[in-house]
Protein backbone atom coordinates (compact mmCIF):
# COMPACT_ATOMS: atom_id res chain seq x y z
CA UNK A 1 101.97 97.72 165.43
CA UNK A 2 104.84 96.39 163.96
CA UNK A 3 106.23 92.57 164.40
CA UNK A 4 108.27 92.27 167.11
CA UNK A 5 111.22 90.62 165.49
CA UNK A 6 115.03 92.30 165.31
CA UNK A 7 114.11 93.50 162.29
CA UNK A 8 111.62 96.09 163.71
CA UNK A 9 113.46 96.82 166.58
CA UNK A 10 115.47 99.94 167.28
CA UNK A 11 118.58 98.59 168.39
CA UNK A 12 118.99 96.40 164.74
CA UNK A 13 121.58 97.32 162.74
CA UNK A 14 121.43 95.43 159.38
CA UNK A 15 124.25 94.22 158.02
CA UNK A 16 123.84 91.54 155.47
CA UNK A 17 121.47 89.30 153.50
CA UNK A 18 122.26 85.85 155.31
CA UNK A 19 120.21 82.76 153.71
CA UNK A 20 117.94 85.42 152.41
CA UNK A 21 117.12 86.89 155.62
CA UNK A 22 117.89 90.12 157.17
CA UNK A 23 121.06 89.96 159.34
CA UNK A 24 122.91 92.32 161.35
CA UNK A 25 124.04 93.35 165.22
CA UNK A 26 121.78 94.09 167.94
CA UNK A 27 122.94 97.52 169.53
CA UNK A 28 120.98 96.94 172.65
CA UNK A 29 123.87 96.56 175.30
CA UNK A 30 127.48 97.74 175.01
CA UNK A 31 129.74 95.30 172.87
CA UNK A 32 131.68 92.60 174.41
CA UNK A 33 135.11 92.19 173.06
CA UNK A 34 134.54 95.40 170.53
CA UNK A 35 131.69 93.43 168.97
CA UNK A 36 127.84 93.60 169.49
CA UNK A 37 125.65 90.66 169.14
CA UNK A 38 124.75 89.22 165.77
CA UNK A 39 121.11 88.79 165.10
CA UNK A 40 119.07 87.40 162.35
CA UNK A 41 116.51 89.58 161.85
CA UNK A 42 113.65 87.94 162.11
CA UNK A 43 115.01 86.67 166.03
CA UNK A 44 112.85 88.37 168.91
CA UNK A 45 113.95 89.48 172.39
CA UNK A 46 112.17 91.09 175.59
CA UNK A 47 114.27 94.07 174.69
CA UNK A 48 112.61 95.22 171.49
CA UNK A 49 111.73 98.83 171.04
CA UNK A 50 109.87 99.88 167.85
CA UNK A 51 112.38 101.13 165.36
CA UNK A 52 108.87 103.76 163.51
CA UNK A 53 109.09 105.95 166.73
CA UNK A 54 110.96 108.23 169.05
CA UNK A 55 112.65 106.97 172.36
CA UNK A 56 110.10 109.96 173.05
CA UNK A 57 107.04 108.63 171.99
CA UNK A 58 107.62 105.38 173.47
CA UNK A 59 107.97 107.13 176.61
CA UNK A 60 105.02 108.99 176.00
CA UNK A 61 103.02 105.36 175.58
CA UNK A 62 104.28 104.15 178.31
CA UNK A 63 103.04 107.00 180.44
CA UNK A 64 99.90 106.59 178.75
CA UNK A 65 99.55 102.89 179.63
CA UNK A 66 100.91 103.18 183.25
CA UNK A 67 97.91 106.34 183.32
CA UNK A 68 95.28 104.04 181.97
CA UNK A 69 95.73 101.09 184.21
CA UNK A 70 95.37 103.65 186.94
CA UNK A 71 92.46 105.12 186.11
CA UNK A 72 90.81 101.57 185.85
CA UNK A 73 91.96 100.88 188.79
CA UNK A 74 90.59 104.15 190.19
CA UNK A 75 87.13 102.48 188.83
CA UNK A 76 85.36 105.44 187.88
CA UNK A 77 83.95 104.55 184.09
CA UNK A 78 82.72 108.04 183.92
CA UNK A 79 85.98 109.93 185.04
CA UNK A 80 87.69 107.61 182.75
CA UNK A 81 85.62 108.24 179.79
CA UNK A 82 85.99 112.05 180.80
CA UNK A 83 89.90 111.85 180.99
CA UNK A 84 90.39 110.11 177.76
CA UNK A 85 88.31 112.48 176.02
CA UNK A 86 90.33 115.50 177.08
CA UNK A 87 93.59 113.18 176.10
CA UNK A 88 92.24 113.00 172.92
CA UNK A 89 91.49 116.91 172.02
CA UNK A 90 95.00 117.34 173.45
CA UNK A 91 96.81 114.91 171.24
CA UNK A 92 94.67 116.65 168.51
CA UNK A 93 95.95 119.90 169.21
CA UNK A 94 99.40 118.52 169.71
CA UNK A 95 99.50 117.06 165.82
CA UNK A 96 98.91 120.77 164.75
CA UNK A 97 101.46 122.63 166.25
């Protein structure tokens, strides 16, 4: 997993060395005044969103987690072990096609 500073985040835009570190504009929200927010980038936020994947596969993780803390809820450990398995072969097959 990568840090969760600015730098790692989707919504960075780097701009400029400043002081030797990465700085830039968070694209997060809709500028104010015509101007985004500046950001160092090693800052950190509760809106970060990492920058190595799709808005698709962090969708896809999310459904994952929200699926997981369901079935442990659920509190079968063998339907759980049985679900994850057939995830798995299916995220298998999904990397070949």
């Amino acid at each position: 997993m990568s840090q969760r500073t600015c730098e790692g985040c989707r919504w960075f835009r780097y701009d400029m060395q400043y002081h030797g570190k990465p700085h830039g504009v968070c694209r997060r929200n809709p500028p104010v005044n015509g101007e985004f927010s500046e950001v160092h980038g090693d800052s950190m936020c509760g809106e970060w969103a990492d920058a190595k994947i799709s808005p698709e596969q962090a969708e896809r993780r999310e459904l994952v987690r929200q699926f997981a803390v369901a079935m442990v809820a659920a509190g079968s450990q063998e339907m759980v072990h049985q679900v994850w398995q057939r995830a798995a072969e299916l995220a298998d097959y999904e990397g070949q096609t």
